[in-house]
PDB file of N, CA and C in Angstrom:
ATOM      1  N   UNK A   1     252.969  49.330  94.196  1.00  0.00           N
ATOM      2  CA  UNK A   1     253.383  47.962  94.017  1.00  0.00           C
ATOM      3  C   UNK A   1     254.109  47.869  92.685  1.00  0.00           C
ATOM      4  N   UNK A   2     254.990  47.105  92.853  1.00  0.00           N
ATOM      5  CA  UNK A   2     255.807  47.063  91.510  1.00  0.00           C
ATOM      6  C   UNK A   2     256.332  45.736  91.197  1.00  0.00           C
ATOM      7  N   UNK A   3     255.951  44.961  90.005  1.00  0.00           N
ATOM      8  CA  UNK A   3     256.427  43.807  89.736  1.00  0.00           C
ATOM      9  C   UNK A   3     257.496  43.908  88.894  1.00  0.00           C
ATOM     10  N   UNK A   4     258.511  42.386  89.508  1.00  0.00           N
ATOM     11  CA  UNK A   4     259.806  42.252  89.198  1.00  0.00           C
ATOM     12  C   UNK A   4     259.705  40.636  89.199  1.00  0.00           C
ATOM     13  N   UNK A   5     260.781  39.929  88.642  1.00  0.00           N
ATOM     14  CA  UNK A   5     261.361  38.591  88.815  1.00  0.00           C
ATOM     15  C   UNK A   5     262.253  38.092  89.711  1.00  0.00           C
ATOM     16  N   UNK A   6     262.238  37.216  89.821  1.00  0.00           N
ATOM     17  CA  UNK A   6     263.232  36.442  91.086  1.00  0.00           C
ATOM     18  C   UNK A   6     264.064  35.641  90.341  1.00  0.00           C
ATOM     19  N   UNK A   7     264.959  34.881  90.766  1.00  0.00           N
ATOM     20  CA  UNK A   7     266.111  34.422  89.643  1.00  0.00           C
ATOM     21  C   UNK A   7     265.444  33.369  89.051  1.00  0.00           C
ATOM     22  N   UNK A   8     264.267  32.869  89.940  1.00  0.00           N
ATOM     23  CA  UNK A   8     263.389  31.601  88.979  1.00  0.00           C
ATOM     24  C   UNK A   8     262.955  31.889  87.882  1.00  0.00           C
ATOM     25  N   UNK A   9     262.988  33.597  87.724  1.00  0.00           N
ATOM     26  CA  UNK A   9     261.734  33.389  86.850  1.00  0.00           C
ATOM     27  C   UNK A   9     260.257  33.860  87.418  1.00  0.00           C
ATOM     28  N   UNK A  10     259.981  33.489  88.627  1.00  0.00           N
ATOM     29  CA  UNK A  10     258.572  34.054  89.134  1.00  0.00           C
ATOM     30  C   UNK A  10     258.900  35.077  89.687  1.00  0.00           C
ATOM     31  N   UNK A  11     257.078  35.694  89.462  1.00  0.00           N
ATOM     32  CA  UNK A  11     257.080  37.417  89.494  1.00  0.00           C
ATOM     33  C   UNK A  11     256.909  37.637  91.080  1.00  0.00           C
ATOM     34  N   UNK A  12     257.952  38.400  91.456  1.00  0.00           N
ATOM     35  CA  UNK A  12     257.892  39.007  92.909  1.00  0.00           C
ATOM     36  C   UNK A  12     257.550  40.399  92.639  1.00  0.00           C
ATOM     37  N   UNK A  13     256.499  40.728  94.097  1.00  0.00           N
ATOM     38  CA  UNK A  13     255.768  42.096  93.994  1.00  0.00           C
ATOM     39  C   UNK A  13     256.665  42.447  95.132  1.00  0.00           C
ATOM     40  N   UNK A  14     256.520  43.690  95.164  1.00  0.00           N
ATOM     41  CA  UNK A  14     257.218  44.932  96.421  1.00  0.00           C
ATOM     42  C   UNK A  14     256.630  45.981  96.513  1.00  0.00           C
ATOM     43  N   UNK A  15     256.504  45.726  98.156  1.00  0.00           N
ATOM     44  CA  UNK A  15     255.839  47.193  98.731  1.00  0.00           C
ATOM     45  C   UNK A  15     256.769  47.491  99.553  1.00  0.00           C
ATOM     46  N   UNK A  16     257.051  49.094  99.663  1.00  0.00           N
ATOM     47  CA  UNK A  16     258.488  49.647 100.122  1.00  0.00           C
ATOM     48  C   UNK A  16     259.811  48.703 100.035  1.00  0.00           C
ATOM     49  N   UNK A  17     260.198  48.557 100.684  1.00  0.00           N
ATOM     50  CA  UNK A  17     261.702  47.819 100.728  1.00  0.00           C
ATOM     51  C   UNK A  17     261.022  46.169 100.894  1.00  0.00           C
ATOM     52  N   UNK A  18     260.020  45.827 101.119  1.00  0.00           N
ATOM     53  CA  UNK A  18     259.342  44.059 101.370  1.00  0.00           C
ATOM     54  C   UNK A  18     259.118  43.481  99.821  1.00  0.00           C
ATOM     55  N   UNK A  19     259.695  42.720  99.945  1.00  0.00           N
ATOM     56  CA  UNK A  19     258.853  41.420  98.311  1.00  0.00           C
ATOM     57  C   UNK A  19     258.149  40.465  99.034  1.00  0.00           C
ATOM     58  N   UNK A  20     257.293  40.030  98.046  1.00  0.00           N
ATOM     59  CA  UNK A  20     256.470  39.021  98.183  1.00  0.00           C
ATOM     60  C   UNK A  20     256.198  38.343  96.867  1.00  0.00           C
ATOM     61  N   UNK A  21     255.789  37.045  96.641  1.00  0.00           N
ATOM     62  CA  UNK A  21     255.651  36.262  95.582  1.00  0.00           C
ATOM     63  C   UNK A  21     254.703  36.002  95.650  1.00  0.00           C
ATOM     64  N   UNK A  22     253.613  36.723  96.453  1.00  0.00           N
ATOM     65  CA  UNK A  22     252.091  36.271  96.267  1.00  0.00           C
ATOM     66  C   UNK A  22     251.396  37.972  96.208  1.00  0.00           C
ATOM     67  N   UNK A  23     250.429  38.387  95.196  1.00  0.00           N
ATOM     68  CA  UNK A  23     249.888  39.340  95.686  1.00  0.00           C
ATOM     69  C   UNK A  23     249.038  39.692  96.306  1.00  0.00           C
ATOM     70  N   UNK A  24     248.064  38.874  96.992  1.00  0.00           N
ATOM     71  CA  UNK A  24     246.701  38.754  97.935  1.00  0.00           C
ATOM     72  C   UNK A  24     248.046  38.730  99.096  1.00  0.00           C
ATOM     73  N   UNK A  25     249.787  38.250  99.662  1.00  0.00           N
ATOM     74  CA  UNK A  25     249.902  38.055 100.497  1.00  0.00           C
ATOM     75  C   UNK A  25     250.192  40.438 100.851  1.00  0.00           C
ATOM     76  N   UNK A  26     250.689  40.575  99.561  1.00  0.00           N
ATOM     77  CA  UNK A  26     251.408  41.690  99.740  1.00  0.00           C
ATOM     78  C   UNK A  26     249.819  42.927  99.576  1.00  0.00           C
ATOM     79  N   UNK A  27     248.727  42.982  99.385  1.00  0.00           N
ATOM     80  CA  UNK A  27     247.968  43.679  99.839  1.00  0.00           C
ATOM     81  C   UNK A  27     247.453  43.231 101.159  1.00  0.00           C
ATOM     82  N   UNK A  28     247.158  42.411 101.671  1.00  0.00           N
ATOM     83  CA  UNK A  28     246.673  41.641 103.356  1.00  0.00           C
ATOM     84  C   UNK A  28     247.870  42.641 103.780  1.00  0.00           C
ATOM     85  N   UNK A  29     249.331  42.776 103.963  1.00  0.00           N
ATOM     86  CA  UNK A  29     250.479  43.130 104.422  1.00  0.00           C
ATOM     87  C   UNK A  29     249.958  45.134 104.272  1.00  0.00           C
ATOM     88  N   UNK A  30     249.572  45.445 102.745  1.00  0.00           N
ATOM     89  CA  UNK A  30     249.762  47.059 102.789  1.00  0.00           C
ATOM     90  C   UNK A  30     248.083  47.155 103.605  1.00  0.00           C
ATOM     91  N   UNK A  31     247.221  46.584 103.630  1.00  0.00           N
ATOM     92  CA  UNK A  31     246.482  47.099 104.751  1.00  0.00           C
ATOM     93  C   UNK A  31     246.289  46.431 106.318  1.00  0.00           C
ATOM     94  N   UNK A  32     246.945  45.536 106.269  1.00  0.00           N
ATOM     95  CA  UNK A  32     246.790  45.112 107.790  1.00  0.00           C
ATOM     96  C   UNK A  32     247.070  46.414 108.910  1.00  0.00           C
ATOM     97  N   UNK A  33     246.005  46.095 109.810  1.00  0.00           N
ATOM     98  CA  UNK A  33     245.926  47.015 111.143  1.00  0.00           C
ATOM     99  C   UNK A  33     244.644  47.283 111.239  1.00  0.00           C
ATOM    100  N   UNK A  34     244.469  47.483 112.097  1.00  0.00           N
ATOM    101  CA  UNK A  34     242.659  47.653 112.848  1.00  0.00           C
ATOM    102  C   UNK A  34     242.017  48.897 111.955  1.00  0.00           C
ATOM    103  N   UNK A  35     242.657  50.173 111.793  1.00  0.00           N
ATOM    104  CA  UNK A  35     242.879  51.088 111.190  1.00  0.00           C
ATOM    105  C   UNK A  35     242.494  51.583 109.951  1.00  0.00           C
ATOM    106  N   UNK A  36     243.771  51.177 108.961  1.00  0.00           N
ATOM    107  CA  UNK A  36     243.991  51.556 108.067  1.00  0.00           C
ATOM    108  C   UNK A  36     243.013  51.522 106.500  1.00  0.00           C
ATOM    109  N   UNK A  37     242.224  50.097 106.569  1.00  0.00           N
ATOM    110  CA  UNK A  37     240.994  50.430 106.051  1.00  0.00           C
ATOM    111  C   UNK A  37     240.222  51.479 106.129  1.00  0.00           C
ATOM    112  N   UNK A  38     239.905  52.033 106.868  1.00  0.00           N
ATOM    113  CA  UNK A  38     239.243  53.168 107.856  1.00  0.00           C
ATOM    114  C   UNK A  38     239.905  54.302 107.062  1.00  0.00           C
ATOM    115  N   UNK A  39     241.327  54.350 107.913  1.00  0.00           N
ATOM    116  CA  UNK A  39     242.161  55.606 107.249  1.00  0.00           C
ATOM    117  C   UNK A  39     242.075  55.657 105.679  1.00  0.00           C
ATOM    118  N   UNK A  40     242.238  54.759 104.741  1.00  0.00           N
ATOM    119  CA  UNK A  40     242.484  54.631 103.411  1.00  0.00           C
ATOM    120  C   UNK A  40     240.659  55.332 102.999  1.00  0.00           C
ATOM    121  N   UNK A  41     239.709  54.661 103.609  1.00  0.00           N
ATOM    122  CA  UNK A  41     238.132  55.387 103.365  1.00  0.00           C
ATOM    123  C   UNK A  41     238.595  56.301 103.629  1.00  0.00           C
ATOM    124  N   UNK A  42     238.691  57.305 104.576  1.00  0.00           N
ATOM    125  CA  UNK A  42     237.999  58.424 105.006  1.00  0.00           C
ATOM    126  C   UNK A  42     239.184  59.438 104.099  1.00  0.00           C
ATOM    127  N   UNK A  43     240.065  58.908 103.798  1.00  0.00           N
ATOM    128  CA  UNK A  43     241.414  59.531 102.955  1.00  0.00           C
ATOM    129  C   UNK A  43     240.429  60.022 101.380  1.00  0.00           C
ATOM    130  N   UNK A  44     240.108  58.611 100.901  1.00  0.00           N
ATOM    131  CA  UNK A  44     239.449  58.748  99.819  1.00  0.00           C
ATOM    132  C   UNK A  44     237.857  60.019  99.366  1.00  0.00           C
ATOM    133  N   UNK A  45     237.626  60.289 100.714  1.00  0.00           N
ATOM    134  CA  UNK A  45     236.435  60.981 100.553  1.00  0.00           C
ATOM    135  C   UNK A  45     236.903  62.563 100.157  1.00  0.00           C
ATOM    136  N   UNK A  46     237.928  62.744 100.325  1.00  0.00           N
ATOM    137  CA  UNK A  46     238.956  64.204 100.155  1.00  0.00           C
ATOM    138  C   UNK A  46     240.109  64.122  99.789  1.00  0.00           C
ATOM    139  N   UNK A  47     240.371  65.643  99.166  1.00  0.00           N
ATOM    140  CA  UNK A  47     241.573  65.689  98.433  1.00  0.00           C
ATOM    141  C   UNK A  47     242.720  65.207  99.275  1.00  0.00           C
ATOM    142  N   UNK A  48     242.563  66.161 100.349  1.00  0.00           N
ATOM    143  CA  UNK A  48     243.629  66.329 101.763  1.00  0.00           C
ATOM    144  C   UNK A  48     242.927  66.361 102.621  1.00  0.00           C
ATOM    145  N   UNK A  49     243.159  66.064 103.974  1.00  0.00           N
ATOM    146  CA  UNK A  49     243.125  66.153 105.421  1.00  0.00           C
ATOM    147  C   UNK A  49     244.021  66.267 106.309  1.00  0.00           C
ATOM    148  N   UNK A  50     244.109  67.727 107.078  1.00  0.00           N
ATOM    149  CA  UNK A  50     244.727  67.661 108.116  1.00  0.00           C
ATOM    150  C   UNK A  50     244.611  66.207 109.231  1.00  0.00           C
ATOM    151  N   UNK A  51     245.567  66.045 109.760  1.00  0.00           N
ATOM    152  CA  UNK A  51     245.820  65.373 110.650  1.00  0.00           C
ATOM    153  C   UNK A  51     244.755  65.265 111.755  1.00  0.00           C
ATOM    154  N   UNK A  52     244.457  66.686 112.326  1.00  0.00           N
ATOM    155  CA  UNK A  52     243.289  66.461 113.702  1.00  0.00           C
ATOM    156  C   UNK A  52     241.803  66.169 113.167  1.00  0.00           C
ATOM    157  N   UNK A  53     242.004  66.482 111.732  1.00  0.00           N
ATOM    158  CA  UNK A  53     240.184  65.688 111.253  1.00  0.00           C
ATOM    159  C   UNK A  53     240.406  64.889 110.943  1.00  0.00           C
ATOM    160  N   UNK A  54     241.328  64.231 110.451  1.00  0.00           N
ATOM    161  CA  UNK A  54     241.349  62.767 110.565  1.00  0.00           C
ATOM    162  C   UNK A  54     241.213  61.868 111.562  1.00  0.00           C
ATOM    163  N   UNK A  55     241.970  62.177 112.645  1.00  0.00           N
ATOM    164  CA  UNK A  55     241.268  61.487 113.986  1.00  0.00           C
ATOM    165  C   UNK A  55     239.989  61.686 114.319  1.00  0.00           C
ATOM    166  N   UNK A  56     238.860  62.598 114.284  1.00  0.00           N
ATOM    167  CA  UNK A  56     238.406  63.001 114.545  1.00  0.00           C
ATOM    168  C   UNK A  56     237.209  61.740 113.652  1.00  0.00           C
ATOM    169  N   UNK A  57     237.479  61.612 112.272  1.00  0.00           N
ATOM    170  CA  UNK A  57     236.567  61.025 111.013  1.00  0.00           C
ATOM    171  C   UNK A  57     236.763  59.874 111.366  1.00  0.00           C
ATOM    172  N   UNK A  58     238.186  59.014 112.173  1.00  0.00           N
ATOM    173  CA  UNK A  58     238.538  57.743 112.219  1.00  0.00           C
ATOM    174  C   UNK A  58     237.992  57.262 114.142  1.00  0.00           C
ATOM    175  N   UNK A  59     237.068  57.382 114.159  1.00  0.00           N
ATOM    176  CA  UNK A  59     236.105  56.828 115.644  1.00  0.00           C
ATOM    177  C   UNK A  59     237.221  55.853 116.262  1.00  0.00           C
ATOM    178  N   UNK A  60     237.722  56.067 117.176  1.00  0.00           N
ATOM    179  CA  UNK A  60     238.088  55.599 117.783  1.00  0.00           C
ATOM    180  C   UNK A  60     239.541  55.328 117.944  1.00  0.00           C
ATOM    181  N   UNK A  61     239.768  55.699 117.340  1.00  0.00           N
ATOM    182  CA  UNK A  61     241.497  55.379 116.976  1.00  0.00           C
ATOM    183  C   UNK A  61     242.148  56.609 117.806  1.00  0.00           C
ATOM    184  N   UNK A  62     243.610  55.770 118.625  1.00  0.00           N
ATOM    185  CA  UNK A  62     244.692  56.903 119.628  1.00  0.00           C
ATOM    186  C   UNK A  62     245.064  57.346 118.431  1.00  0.00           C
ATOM    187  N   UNK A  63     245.787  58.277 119.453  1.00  0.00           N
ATOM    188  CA  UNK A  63     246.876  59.349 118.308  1.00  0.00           C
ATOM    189  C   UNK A  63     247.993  58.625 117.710  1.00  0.00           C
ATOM    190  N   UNK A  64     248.530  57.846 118.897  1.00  0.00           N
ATOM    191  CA  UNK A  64     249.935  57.271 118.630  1.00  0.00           C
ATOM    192  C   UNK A  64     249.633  56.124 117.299  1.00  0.00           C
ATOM    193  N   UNK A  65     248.375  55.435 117.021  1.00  0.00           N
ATOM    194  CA  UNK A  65     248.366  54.327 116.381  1.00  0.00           C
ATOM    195  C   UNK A  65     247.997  55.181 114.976  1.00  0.00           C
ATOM    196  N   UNK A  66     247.002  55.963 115.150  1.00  0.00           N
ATOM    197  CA  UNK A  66     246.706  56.751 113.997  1.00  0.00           C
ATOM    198  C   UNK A  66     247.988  57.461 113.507  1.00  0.00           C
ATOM    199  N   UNK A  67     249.003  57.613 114.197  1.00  0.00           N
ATOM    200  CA  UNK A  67     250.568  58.153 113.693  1.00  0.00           C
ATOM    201  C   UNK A  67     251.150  56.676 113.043  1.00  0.00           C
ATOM    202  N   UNK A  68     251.295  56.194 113.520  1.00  0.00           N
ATOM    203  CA  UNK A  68     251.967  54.157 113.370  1.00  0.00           C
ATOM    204  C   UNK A  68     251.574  54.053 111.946  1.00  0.00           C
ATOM    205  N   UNK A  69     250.048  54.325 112.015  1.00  0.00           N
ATOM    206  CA  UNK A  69     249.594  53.201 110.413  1.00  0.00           C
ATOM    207  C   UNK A  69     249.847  54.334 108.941  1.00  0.00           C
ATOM    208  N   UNK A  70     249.787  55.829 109.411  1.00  0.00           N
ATOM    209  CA  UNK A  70     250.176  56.649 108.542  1.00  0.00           C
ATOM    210  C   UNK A  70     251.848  56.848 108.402  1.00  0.00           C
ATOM    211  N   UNK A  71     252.766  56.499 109.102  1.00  0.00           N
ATOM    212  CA  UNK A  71     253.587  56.125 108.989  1.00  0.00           C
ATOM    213  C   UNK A  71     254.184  55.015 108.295  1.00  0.00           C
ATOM    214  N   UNK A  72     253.629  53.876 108.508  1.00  0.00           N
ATOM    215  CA  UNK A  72     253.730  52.526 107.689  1.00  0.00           C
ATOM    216  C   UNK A  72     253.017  52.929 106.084  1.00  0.00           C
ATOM    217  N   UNK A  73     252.003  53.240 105.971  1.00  0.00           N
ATOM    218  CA  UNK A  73     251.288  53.780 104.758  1.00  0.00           C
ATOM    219  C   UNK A  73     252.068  54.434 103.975  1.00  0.00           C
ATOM    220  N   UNK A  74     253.146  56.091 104.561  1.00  0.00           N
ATOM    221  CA  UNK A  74     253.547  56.471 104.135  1.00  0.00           C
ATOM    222  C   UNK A  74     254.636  55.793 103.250  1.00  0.00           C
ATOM    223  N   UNK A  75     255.272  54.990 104.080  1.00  0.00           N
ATOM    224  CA  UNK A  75     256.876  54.659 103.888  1.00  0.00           C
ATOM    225  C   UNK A  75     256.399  53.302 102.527  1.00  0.00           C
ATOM    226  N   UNK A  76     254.885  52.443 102.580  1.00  0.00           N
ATOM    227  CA  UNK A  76     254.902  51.725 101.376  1.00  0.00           C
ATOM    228  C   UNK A  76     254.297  52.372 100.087  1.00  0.00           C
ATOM    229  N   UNK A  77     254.205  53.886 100.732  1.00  0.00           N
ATOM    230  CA  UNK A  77     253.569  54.595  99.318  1.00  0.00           C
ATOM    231  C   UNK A  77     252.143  54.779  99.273  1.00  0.00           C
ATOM    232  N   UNK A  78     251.099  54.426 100.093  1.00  0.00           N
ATOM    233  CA  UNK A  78     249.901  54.639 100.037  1.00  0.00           C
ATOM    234  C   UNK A  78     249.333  55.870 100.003  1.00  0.00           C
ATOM    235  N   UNK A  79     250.434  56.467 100.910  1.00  0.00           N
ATOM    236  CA  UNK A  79     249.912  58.159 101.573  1.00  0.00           C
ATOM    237  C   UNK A  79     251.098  59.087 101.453  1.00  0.00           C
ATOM    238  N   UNK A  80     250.410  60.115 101.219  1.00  0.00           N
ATOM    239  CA  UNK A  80     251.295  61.292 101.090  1.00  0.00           C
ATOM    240  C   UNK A  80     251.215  62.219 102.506  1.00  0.00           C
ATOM    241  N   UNK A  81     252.606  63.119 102.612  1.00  0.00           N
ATOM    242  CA  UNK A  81     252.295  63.781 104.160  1.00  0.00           C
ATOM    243  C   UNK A  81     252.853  65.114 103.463  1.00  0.00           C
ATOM    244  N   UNK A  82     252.271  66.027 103.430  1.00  0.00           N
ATOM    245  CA  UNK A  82     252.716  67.449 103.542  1.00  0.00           C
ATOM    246  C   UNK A  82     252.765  68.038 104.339  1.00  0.00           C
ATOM    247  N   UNK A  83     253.929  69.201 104.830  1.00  0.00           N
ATOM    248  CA  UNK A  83     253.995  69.599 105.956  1.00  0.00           C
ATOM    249  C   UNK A  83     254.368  70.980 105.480  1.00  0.00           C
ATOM    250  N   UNK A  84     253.691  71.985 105.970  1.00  0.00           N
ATOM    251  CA  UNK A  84     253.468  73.359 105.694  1.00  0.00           C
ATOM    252  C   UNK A  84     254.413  74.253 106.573  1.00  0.00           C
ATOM    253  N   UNK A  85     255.411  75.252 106.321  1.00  0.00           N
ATOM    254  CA  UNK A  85     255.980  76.025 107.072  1.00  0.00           C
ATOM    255  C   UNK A  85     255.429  76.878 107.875  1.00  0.00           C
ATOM    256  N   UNK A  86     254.518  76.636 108.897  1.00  0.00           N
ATOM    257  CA  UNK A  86     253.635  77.335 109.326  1.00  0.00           C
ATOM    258  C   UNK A  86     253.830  77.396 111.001  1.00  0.00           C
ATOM    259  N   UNK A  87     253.416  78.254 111.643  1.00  0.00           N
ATOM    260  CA  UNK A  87     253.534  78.748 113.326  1.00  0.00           C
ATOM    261  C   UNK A  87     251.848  78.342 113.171  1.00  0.00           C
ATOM    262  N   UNK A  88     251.108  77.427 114.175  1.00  0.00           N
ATOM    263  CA  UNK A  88     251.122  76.263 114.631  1.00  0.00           C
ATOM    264  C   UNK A  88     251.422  75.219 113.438  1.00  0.00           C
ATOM    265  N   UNK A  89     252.140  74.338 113.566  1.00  0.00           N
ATOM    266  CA  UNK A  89     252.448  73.198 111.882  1.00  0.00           C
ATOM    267  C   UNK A  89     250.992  72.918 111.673  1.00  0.00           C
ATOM    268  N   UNK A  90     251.164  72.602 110.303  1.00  0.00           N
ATOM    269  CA  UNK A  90     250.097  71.964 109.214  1.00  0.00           C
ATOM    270  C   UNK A  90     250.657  70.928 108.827  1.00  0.00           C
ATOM    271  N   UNK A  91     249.965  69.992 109.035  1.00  0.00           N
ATOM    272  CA  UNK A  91     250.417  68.773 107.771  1.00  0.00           C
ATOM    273  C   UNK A  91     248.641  68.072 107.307  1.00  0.00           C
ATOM    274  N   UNK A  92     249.030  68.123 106.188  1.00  0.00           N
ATOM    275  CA  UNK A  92     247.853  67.169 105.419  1.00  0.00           C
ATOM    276  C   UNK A  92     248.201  65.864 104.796  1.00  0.00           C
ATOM    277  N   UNK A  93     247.110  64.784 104.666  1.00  0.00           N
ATOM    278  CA  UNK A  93     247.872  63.866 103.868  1.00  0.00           C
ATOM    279  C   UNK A  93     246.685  63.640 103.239  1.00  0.00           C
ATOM    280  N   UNK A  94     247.199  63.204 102.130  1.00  0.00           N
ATOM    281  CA  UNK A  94     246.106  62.670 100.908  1.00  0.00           C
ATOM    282  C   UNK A  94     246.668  60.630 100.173  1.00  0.00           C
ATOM    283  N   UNK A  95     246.035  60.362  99.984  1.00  0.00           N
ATOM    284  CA  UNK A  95     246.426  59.177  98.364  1.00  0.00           C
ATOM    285  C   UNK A  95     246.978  59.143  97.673  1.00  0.00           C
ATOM    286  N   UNK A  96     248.584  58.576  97.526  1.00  0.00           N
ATOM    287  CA  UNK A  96     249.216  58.718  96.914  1.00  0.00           C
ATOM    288  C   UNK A  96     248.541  57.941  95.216  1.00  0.00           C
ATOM    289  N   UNK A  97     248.678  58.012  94.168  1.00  0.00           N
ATOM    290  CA  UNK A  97     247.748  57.076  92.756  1.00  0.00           C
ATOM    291  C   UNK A  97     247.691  55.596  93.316  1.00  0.00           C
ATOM    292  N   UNK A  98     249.103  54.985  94.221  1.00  0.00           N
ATOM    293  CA  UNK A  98     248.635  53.740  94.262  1.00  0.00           C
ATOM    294  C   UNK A  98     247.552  53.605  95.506  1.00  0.00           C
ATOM    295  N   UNK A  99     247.501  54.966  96.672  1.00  0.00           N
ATOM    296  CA  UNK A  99     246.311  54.303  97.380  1.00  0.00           C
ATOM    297  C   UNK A  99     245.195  55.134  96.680  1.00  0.00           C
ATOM    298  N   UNK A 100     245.057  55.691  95.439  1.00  0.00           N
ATOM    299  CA  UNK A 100     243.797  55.902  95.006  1.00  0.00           C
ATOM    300  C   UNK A 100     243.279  54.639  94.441  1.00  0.00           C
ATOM    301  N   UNK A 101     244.062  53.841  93.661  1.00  0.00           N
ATOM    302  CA  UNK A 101     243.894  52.589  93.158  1.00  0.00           C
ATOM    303  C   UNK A 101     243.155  52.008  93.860  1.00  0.00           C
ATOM    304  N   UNK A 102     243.494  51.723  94.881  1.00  0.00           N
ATOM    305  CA  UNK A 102     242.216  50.953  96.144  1.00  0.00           C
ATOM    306  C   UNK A 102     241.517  51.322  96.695  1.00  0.00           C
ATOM    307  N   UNK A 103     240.709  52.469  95.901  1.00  0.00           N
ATOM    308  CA  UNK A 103     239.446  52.843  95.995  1.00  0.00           C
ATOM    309  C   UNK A 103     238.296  52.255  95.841  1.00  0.00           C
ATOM    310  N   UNK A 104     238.388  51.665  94.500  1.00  0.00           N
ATOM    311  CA  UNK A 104     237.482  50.315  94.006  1.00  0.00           C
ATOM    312  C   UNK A 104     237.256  49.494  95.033  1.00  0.00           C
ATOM    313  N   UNK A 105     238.418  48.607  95.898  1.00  0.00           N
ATOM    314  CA  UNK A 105     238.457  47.824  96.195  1.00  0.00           C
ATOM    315  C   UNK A 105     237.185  48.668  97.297  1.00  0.00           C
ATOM    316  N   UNK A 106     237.473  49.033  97.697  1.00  0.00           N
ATOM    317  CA  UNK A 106     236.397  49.891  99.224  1.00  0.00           C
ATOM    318  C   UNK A 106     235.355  49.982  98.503  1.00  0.00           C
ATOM    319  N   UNK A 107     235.312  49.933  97.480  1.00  0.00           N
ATOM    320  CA  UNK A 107     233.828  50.314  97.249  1.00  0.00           C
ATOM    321  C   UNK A 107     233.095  48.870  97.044  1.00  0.00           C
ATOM    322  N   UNK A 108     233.967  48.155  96.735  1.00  0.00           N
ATOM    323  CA  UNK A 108     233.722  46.508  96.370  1.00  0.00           C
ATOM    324  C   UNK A 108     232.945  46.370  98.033  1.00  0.00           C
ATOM    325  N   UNK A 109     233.783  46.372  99.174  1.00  0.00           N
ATOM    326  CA  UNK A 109     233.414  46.332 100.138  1.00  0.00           C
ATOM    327  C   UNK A 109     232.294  46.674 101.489  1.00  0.00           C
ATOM    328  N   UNK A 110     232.343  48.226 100.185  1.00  0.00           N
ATOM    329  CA  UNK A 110     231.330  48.908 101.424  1.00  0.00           C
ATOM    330  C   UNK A 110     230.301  48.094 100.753  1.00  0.00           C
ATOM    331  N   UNK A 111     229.948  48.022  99.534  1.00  0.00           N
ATOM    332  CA  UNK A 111     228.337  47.164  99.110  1.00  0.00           C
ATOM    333  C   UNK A 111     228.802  45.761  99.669  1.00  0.00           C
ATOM    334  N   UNK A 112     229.686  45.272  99.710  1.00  0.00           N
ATOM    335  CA  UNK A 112     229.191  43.778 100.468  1.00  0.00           C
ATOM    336  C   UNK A 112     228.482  44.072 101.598  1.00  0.00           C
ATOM    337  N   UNK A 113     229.259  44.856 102.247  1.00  0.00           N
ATOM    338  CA  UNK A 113     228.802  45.176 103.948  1.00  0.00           C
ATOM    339  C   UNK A 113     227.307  46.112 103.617  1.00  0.00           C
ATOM    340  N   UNK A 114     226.822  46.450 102.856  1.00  0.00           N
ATOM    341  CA  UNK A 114     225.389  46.939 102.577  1.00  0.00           C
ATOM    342  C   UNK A 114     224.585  45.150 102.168  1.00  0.00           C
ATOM    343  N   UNK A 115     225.099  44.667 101.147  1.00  0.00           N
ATOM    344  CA  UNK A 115     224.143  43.551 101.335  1.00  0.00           C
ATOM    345  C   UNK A 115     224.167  42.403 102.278  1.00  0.00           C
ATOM    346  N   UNK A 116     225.347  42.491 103.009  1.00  0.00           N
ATOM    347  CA  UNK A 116     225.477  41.392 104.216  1.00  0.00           C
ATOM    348  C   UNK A 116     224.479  41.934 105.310  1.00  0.00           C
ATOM    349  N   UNK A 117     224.832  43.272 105.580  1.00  0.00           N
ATOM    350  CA  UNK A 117     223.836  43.774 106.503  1.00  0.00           C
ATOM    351  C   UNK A 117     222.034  43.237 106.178  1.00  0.00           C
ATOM    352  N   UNK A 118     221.726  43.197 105.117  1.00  0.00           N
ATOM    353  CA  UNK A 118     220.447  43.298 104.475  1.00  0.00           C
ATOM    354  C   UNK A 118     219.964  42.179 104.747  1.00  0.00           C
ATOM    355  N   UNK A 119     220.863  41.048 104.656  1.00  0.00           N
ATOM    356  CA  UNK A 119     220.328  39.525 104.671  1.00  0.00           C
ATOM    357  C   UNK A 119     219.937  39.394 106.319  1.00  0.00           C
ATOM    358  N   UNK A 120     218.708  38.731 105.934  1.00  0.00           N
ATOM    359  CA  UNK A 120     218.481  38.452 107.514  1.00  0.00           C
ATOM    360  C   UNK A 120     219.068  37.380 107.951  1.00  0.00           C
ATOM    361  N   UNK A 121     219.456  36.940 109.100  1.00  0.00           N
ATOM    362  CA  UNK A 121     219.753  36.214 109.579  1.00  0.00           C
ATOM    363  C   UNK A 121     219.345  35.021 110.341  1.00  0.00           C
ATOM    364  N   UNK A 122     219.457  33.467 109.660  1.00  0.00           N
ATOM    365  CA  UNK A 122     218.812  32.668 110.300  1.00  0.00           C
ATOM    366  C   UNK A 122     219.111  32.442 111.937  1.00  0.00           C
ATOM    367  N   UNK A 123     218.214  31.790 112.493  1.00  0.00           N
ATOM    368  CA  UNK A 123     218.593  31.233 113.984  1.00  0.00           C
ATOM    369  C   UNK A 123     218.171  30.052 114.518  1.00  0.00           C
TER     370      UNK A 123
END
């Protein structure tokens, strides 16, 4: 994410080629998808991951969508894709610094979802 100005004067953020003038609108935007929360965790738990353990770590997710959101990820900078000159291909992808950055945020999250779970629930 990178902040800049608009001719007003107010600060516009950008992820890949998109601006936005709000930044809660332009992170909702770099993780929206059923997914990519998911992908961004299970990214964070390792340096790199091939591609077929990643599907494998991400329950439930097709191939084609698990290609889609690492694609979109890639192109706003979240994720990195290496691709190895190799007879069968390799590719790994890891966190690029700005999706290590939102590591915190997951961690902010996974303890909500530990103490939301905890609370009992009236009826």
């Amino acid at each position: 994410m990178k902040e800049t100005e608009n001719n007003a004067g107010s600060p516009v953020y950008n992820l890949g080629a998109r601006t936005f003038d709000c930044p809660i609108e332009l992170t909702s935007t770099a993780i929206n998808g059923k997914w990519k929360l998911l992908i961004i965790y299970r990214l964070s738990l390792q340096q790199q991951i091939r591609f077929g353990q990643l599907k494998k770590e991400v329950k439930g997710v097709s191939e084609k969508m698990l290609i889609q959101h690492l694609k979109e990820m890639e192109k706003d900078g979240l994720v990195e894709r290496k691709v190895y000159p190799v007879v069968p291909p390799k590719v790994e992808y890891y966190l690029t610094e700005a999706g290590r950055s939102f590591i915190p945020v997951l961690d902010m999250m996974r303890n909500w979802g530990l103490t939301f779970t905890a609370v009992e629930t009236e009826t």
